[in-house]
N, C-alpha and C. Protein backbone atom coordinates (compact mmCIF):
# COMPACT_ATOMS: atom_id res chain seq x y z
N UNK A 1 -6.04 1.90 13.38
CA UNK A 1 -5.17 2.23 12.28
C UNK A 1 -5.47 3.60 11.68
N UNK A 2 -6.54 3.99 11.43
CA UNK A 2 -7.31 5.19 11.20
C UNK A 2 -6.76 6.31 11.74
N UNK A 3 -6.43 6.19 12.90
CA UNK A 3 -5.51 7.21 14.25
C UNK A 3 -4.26 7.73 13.82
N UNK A 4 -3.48 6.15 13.30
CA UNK A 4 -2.06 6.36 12.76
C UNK A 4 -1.86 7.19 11.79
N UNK A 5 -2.84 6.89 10.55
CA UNK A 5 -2.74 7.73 9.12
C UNK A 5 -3.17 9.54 9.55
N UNK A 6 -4.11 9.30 10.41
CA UNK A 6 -4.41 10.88 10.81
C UNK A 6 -3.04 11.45 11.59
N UNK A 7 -2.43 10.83 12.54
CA UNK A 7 -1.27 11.30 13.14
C UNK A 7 -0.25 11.72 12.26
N UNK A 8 0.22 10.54 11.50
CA UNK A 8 1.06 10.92 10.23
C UNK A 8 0.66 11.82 9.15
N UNK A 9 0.12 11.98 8.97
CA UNK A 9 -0.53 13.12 7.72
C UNK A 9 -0.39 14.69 8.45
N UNK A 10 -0.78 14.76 9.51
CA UNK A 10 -0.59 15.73 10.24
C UNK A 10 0.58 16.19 10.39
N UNK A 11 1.63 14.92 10.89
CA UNK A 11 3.06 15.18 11.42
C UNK A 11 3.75 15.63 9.90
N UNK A 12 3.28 15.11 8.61
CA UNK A 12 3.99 15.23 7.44
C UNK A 12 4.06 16.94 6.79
N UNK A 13 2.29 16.93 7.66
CA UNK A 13 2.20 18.57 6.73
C UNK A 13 2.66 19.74 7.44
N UNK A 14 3.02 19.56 8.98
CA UNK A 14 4.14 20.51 9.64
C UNK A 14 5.50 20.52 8.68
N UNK A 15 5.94 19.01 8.55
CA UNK A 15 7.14 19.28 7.63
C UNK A 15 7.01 19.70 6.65
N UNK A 16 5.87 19.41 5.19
CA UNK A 16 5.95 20.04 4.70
C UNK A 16 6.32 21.53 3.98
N UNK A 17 6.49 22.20 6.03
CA UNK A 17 6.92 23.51 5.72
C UNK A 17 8.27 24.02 4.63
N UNK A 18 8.84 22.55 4.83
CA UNK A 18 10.61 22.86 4.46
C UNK A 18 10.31 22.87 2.82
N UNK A 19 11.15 23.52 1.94
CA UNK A 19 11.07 24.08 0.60
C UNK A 19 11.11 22.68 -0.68
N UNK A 20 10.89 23.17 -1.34
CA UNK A 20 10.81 21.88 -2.01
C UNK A 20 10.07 20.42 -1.88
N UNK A 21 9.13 20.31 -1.14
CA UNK A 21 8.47 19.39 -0.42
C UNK A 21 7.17 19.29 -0.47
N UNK A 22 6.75 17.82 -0.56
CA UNK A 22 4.82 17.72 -0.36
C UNK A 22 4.55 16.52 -0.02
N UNK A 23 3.42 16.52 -0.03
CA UNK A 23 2.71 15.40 0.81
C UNK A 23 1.68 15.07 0.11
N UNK A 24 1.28 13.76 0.10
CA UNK A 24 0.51 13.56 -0.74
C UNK A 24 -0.22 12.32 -0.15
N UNK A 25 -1.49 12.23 -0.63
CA UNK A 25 -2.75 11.00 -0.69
C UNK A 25 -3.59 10.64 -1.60
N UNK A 26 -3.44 9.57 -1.84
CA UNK A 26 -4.42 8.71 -2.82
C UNK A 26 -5.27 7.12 -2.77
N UNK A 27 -5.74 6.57 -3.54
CA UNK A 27 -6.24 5.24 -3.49
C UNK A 27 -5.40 4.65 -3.97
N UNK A 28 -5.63 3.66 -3.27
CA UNK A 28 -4.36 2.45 -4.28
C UNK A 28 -5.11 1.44 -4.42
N UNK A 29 -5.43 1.18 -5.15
CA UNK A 29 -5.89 -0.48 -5.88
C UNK A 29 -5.13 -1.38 -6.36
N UNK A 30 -5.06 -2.39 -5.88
CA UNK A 30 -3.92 -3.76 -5.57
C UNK A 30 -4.62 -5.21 -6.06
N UNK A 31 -4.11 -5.82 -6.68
CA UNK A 31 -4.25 -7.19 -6.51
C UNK A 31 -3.13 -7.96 -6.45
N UNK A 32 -3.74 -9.16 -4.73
CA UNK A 32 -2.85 -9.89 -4.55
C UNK A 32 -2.50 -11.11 -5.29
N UNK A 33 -1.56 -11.87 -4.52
CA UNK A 33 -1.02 -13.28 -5.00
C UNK A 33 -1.23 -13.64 -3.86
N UNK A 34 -2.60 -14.39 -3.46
CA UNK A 34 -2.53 -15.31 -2.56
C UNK A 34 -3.87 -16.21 -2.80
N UNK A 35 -3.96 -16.62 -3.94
CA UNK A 35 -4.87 -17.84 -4.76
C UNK A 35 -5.28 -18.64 -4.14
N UNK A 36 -4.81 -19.03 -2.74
CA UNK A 36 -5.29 -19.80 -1.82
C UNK A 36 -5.86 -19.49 -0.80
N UNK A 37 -6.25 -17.88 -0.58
CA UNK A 37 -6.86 -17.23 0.62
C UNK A 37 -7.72 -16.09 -0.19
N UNK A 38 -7.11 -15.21 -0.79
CA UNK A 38 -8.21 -14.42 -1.25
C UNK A 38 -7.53 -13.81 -2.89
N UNK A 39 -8.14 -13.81 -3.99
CA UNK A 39 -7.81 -13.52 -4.78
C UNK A 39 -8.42 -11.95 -5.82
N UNK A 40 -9.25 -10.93 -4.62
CA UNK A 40 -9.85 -9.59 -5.53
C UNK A 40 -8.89 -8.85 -5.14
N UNK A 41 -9.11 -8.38 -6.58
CA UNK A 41 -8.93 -6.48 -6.35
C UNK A 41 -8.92 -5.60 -5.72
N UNK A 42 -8.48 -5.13 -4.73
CA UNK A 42 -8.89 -4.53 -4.19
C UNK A 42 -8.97 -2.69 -3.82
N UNK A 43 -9.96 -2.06 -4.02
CA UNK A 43 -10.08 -0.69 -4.50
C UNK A 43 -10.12 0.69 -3.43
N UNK A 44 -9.82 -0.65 -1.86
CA UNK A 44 -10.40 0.42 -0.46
C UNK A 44 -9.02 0.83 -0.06
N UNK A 45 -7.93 0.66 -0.88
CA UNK A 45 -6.59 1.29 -0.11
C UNK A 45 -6.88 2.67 0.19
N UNK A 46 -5.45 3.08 0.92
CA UNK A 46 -5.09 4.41 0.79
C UNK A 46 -3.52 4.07 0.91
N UNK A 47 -2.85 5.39 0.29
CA UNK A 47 -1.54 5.56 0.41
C UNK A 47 -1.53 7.36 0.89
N UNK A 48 -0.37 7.70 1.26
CA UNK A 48 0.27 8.89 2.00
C UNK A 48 0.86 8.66 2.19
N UNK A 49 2.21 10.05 2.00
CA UNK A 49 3.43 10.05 2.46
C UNK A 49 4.06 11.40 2.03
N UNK A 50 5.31 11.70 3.06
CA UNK A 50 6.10 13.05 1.84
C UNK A 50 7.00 12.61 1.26
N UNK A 51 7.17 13.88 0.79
CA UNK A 51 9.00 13.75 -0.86
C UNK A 51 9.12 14.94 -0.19
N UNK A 52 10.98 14.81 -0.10
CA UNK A 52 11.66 16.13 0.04
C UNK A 52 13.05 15.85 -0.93
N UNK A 53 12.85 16.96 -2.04
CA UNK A 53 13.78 16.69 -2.92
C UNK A 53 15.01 17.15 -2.58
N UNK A 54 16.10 16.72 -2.75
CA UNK A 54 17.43 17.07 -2.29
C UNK A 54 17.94 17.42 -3.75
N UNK A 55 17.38 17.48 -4.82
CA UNK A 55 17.94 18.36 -6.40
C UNK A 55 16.91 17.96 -7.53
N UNK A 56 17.46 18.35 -8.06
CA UNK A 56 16.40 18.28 -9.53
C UNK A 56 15.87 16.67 -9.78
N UNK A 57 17.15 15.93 -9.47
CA UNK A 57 17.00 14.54 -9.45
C UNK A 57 16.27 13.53 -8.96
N UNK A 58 16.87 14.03 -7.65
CA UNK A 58 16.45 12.94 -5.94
C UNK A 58 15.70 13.65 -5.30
N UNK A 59 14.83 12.68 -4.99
CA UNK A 59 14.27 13.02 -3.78
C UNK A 59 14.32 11.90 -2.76
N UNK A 60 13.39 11.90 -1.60
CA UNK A 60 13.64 10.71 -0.59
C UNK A 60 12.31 11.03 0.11
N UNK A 61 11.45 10.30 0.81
CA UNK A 61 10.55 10.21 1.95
C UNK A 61 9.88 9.14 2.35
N UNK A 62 9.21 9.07 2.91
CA UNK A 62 8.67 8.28 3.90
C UNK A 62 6.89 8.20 2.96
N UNK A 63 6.63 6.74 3.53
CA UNK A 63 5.30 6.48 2.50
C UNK A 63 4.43 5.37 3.55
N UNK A 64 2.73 5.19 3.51
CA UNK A 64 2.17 4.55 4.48
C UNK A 64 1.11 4.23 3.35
N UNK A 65 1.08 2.86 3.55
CA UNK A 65 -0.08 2.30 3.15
C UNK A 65 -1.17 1.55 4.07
N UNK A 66 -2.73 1.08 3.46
CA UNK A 66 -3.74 0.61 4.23
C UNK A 66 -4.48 -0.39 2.79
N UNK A 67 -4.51 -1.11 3.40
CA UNK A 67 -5.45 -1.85 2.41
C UNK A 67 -6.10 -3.17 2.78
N UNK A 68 -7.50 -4.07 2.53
CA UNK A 68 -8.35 -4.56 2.87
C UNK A 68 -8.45 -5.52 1.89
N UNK A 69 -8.03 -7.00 1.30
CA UNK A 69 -8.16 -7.70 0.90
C UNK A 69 -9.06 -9.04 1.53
N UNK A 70 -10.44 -9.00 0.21
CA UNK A 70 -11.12 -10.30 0.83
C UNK A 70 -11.75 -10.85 -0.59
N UNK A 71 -12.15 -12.21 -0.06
CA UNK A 71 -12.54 -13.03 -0.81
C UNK A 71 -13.78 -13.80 -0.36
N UNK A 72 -14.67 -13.99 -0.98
CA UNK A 72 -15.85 -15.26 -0.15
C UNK A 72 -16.19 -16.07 -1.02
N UNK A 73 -16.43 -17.15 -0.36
CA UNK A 73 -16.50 -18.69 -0.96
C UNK A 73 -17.79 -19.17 -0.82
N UNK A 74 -18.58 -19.80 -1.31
CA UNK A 74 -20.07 -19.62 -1.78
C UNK A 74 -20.02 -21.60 -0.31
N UNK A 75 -21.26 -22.00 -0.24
CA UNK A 75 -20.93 -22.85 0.47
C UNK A 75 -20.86 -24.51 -0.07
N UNK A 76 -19.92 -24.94 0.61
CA UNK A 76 -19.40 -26.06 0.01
C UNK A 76 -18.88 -26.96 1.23
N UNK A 77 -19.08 -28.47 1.28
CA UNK A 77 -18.87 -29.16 2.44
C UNK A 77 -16.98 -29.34 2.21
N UNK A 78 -16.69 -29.20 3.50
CA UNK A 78 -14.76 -29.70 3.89
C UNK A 78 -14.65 -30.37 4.42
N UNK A 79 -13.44 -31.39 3.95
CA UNK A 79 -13.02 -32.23 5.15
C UNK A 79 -12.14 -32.09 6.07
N UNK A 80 -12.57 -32.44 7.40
CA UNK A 80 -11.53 -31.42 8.36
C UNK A 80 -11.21 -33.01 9.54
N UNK A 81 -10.18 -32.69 10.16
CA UNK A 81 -9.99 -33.41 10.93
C UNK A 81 -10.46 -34.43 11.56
N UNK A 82 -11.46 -33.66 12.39
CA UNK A 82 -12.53 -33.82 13.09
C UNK A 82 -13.90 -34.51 12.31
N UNK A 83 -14.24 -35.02 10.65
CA UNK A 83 -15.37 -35.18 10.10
C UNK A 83 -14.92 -34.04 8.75
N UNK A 84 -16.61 -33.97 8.82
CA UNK A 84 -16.89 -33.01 7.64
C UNK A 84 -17.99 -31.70 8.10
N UNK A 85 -17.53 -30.66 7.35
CA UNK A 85 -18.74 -29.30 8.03
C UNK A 85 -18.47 -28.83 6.34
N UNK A 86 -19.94 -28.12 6.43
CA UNK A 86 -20.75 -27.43 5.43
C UNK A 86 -21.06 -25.96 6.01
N UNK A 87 -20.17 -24.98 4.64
CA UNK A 87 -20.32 -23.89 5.47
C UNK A 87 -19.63 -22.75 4.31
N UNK A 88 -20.24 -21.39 4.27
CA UNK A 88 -19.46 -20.54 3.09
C UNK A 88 -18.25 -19.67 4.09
N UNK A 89 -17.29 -19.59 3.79
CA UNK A 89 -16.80 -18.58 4.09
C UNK A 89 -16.56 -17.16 4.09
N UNK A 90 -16.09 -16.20 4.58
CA UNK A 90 -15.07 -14.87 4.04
C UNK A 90 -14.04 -15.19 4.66
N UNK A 91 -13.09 -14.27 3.84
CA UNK A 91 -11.46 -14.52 4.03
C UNK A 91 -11.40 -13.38 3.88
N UNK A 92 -10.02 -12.56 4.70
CA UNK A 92 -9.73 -10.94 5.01
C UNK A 92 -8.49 -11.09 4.81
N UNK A 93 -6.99 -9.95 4.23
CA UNK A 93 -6.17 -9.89 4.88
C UNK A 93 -6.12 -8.37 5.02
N UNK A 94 -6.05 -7.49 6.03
CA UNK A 94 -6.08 -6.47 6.36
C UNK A 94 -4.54 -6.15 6.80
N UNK A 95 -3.97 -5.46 5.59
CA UNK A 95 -2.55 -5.23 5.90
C UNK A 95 -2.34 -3.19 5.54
N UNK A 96 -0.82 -3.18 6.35
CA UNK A 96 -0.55 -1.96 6.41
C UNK A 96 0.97 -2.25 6.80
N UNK A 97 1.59 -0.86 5.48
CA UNK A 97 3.10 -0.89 5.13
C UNK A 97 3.33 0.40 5.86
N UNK A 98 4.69 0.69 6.02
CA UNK A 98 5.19 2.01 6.08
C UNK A 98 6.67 1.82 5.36
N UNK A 99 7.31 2.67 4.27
CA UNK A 99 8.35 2.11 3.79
C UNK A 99 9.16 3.65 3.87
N UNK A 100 10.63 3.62 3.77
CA UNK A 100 11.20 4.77 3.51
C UNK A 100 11.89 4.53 2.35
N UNK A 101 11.70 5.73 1.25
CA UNK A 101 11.86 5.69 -0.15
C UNK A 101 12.73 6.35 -0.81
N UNK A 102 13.29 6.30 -1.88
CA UNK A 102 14.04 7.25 -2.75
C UNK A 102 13.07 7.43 -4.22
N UNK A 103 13.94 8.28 -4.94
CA UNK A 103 13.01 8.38 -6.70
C UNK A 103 14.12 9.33 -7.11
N UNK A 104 14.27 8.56 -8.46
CA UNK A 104 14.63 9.51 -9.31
C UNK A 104 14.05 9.86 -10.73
N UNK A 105 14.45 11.22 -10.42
CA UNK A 105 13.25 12.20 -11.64
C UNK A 105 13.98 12.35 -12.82
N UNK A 106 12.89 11.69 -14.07
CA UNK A 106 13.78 12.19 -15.04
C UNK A 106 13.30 13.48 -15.45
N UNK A 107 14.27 14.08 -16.34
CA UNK A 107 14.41 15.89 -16.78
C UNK A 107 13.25 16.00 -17.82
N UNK A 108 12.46 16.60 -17.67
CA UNK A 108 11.90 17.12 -19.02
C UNK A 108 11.94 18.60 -19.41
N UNK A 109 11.47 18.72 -20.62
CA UNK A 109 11.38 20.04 -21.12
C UNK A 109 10.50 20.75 -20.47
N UNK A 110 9.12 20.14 -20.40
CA UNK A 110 8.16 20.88 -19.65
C UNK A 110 8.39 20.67 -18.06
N UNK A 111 8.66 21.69 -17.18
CA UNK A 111 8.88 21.43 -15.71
C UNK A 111 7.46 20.98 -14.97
N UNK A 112 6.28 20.90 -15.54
CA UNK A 112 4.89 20.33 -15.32
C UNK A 112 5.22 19.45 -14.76
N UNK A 113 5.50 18.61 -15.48
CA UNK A 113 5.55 17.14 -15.51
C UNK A 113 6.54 16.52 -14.84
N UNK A 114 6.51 15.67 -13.72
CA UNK A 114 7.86 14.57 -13.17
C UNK A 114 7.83 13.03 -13.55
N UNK A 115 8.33 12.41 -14.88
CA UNK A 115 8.23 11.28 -14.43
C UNK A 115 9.42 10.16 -13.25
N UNK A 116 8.98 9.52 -12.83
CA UNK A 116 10.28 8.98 -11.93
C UNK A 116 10.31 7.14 -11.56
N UNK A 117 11.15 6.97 -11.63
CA UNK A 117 11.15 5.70 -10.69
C UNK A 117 11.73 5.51 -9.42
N UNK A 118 11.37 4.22 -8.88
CA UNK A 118 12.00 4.58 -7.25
C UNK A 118 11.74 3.14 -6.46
N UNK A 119 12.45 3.08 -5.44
CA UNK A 119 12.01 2.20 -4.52
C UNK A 119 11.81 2.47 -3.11
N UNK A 120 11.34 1.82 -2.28
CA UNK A 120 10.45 1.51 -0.93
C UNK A 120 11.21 0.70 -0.19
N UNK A 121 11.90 0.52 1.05
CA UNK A 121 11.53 -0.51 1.84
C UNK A 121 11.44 -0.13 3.18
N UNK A 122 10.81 -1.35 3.75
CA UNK A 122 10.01 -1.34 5.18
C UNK A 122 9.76 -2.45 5.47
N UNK A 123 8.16 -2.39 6.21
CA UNK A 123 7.93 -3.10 6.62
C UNK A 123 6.40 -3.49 6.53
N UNK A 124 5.59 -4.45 6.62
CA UNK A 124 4.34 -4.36 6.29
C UNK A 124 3.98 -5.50 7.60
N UNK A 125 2.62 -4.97 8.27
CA UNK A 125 1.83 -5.91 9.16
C UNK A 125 0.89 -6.33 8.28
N UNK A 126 0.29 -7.37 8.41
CA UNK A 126 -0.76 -8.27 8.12
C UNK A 126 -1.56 -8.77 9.05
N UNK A 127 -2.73 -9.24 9.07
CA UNK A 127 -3.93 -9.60 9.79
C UNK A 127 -4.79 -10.78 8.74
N UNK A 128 -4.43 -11.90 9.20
CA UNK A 128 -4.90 -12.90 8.48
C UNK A 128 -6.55 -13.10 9.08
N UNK A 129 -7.87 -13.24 8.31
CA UNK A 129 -8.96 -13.68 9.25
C UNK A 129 -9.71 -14.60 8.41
N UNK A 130 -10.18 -15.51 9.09
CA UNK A 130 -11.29 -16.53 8.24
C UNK A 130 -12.25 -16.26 9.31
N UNK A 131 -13.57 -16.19 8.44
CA UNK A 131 -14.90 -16.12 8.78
C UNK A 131 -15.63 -16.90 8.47
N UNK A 132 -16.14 -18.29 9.15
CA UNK A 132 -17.39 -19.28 8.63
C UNK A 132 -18.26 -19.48 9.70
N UNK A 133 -19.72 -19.19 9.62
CA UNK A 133 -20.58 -19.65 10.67
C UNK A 133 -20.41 -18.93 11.82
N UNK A 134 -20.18 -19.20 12.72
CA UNK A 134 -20.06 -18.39 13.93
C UNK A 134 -18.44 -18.36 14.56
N UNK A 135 -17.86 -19.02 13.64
CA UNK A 135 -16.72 -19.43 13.81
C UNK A 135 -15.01 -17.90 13.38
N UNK A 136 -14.26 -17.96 13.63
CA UNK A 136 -13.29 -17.03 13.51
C UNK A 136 -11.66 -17.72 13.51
N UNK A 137 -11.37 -17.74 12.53
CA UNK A 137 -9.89 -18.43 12.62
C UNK A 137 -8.93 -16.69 12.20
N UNK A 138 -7.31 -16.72 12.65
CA UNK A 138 -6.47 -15.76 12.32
C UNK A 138 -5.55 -16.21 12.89
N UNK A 139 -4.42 -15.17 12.03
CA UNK A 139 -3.20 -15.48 12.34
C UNK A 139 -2.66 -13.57 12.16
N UNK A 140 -1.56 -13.23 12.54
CA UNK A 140 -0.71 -11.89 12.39
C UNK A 140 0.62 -12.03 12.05
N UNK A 141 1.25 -11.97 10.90
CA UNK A 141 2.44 -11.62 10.81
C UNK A 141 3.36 -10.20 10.27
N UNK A 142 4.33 -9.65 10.52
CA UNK A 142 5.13 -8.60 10.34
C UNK A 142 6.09 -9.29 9.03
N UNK A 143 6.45 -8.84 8.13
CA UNK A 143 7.32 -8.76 7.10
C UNK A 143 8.07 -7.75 6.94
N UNK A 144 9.08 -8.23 6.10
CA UNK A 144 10.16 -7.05 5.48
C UNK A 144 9.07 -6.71 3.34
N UNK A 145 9.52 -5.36 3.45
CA UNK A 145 8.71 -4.76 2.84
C UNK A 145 9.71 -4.46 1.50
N UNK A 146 10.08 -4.90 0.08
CA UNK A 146 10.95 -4.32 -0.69
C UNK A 146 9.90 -3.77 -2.04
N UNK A 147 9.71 -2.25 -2.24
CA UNK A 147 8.60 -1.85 -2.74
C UNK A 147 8.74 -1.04 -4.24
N UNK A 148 9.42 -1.77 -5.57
CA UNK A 148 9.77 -0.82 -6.73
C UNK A 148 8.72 -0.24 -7.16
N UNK A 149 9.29 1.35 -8.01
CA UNK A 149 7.36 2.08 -8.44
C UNK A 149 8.15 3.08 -9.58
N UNK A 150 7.19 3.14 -10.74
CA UNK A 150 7.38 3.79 -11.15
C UNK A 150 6.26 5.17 -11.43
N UNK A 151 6.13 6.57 -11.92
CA UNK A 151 5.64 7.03 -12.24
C UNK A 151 5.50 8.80 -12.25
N UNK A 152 4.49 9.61 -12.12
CA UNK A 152 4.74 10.81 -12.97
C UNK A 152 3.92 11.53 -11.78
N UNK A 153 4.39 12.54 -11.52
CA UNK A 153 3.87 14.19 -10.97
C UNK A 153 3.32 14.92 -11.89
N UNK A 154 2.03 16.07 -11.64
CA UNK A 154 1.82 16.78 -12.60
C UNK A 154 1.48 17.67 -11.44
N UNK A 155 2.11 19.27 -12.06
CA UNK A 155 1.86 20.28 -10.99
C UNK A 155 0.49 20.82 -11.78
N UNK A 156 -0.83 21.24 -11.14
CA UNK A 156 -1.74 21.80 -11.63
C UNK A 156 -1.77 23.20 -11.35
N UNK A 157 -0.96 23.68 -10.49
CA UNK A 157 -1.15 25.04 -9.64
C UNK A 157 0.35 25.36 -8.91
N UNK A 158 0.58 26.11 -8.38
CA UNK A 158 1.27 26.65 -7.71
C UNK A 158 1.17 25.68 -5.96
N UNK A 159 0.73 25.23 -5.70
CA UNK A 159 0.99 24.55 -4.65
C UNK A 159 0.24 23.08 -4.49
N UNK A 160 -0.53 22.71 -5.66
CA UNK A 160 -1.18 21.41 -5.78
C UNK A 160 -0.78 20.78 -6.73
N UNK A 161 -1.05 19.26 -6.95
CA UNK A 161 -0.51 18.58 -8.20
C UNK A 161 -1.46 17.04 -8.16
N UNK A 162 -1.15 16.06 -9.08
CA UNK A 162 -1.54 15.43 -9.05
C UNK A 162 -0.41 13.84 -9.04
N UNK A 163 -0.57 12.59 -8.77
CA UNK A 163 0.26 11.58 -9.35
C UNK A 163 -0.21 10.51 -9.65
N UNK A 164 0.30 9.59 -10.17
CA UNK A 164 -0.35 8.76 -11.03
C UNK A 164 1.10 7.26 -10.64
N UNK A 165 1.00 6.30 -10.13
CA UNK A 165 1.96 5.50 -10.35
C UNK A 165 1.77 3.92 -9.82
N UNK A 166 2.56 3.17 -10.44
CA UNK A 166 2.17 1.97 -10.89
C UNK A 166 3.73 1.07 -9.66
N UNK A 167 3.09 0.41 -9.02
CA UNK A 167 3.93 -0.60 -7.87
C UNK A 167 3.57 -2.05 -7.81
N UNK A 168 5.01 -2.22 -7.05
CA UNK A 168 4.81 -4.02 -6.61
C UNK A 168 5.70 -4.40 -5.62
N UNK A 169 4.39 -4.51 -4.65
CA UNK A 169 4.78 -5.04 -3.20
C UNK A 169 5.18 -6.44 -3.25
N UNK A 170 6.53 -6.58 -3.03
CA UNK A 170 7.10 -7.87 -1.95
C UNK A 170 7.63 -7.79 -0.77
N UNK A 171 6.69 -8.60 -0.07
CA UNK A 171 6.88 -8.50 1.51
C UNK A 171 7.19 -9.97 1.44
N UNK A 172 7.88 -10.57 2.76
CA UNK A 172 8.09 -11.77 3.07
C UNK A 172 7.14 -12.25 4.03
N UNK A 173 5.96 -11.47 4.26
CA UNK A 173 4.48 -12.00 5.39
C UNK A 173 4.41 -13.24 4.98
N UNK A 174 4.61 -14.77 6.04
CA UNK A 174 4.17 -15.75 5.93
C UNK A 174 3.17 -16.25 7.28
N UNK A 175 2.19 -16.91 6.76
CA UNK A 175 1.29 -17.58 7.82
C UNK A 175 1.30 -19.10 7.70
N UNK A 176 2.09 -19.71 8.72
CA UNK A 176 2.88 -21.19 8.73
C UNK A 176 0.88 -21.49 8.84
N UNK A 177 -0.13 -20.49 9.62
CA UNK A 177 -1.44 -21.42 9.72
C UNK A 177 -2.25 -21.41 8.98
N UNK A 178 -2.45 -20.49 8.12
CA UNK A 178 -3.42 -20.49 6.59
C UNK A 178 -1.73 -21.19 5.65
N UNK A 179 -0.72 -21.72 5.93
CA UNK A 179 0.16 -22.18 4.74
C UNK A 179 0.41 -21.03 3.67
N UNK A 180 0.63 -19.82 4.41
CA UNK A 180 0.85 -18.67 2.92
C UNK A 180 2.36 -18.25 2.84
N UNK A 181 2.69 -18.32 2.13
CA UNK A 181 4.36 -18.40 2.14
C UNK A 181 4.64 -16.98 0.97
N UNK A 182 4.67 -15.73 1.99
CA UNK A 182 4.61 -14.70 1.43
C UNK A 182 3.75 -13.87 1.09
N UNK A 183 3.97 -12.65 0.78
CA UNK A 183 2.82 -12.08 0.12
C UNK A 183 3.01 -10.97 -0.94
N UNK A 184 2.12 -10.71 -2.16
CA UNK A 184 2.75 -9.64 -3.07
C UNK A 184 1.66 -8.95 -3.24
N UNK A 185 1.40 -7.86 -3.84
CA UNK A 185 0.77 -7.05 -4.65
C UNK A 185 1.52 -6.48 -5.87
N UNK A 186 0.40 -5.81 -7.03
CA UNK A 186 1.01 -5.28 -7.66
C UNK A 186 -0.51 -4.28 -7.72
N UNK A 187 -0.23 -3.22 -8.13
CA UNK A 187 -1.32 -2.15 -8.31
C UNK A 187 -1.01 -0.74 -8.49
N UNK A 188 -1.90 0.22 -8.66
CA UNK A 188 -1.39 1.40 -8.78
C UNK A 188 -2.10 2.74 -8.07
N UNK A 189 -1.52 4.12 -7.89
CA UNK A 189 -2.00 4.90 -7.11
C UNK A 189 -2.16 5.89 -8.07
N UNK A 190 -3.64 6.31 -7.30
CA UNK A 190 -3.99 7.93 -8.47
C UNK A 190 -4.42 8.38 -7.12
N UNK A 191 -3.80 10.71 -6.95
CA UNK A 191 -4.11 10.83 -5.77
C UNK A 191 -3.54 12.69 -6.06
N UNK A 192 -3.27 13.17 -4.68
CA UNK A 192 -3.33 14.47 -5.05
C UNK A 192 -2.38 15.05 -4.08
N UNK A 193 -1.57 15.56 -4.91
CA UNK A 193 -0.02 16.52 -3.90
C UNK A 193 -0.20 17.75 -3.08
N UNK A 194 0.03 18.03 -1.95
CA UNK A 194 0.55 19.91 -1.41
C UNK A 194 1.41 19.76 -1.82
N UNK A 195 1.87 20.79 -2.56
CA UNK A 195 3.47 21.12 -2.28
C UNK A 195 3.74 22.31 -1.88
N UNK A 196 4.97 22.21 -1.51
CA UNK A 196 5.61 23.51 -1.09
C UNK A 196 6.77 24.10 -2.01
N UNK A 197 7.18 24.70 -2.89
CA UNK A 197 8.32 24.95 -3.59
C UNK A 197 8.89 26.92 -3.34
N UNK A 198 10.04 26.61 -3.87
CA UNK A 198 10.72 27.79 -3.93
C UNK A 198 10.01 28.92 -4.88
């Protein structure tokens, strides 16, 4: 996955050449809704992607996320099919979006500043894993990705900036074998722009 974000970041900042345009990367810290598999915070995202504004208003681009959700369970005996086993777990879901986006900017007085809202959609993979003992359970599913966000640009310089913005992932990822019927996040990104302007 590591490969992909380097490929894309690369492919983004050739485009970047075109006027009005940047690219940008940050952390994203998320917490899910899935109370029955893993319930932290999680602080190891990344996000990237560009904006190419088509007016003062709109813009549109393309956006990639990575993120690492886990949980561990201290040890405690289950009843399973087969009897009973005594055993702690970890639980993983290791997912990654790519969405294509719009935003619109509202006007301010100071041209510093962009605040905007916007939406996302795509698609998001998932990687379900349980870890107990020597043991390894998983599952993989693909979802549809519908991604609202709001938040603000700040130009610091002539070709750098900063952003700041607040999201919530709904994907339809279900795992009929951990029983997860969906999946969400909500969290937010702090991170740092190229731009290119006129």
């Amino acid at each position: 996955m590591k490969k992909i974000f380097i490929i894309a970041l690369l492919a983004m900042g050739v485009s970047a050449k075109a006027q009005r345009s940047y690219i940008y990367v940050g952390l994203d810290v998320s917490k899910p809704s899935a109370p029955d598999f893993v319930t932290s915070t999680s602080s190891s995202g990344v996000k990237l992607g560009y904006r190419y504004a088509i007016n003062e208003k709109f813009s549109v681009g393309l956006d990639f996320n990575r993120n690492t959700y886990d949980h561990y369970e201290p040890t405690a005996t289950y009843e399973t099919t087969s009897g009973h086993m005594t055993t702690d777990y970890f639980a993983y879901i290791y997912s990654f979006g790519i969405a294509a986006s719009g935003q619109y900017h509202f006007k301010l007085n100071n041209d510093r500043f962009s605040p905007y809202a916007g939406l996302g959609l795509g698609a998001v993979h998932n990687e379900y894993a349980l870890y107990y003992n020597i043991y390894t359970e998983g599952d993989e599913q693909w979802g549809f990705l519908a991604r609202p966000e709001v938040g603000i640009t700040a130009r610091m310089g002539r070709s750098v900036g900063a952003f700041l913005s607040f999201t919530y992932d709904y994907t339809t990822n279900k795992s009929e074998y951990f029983e997860l019927d969906g999946f969400r996040t909500a969290g937010f990104q702090l991170g740092l722009l190229l731009m290119n302007r006129r």
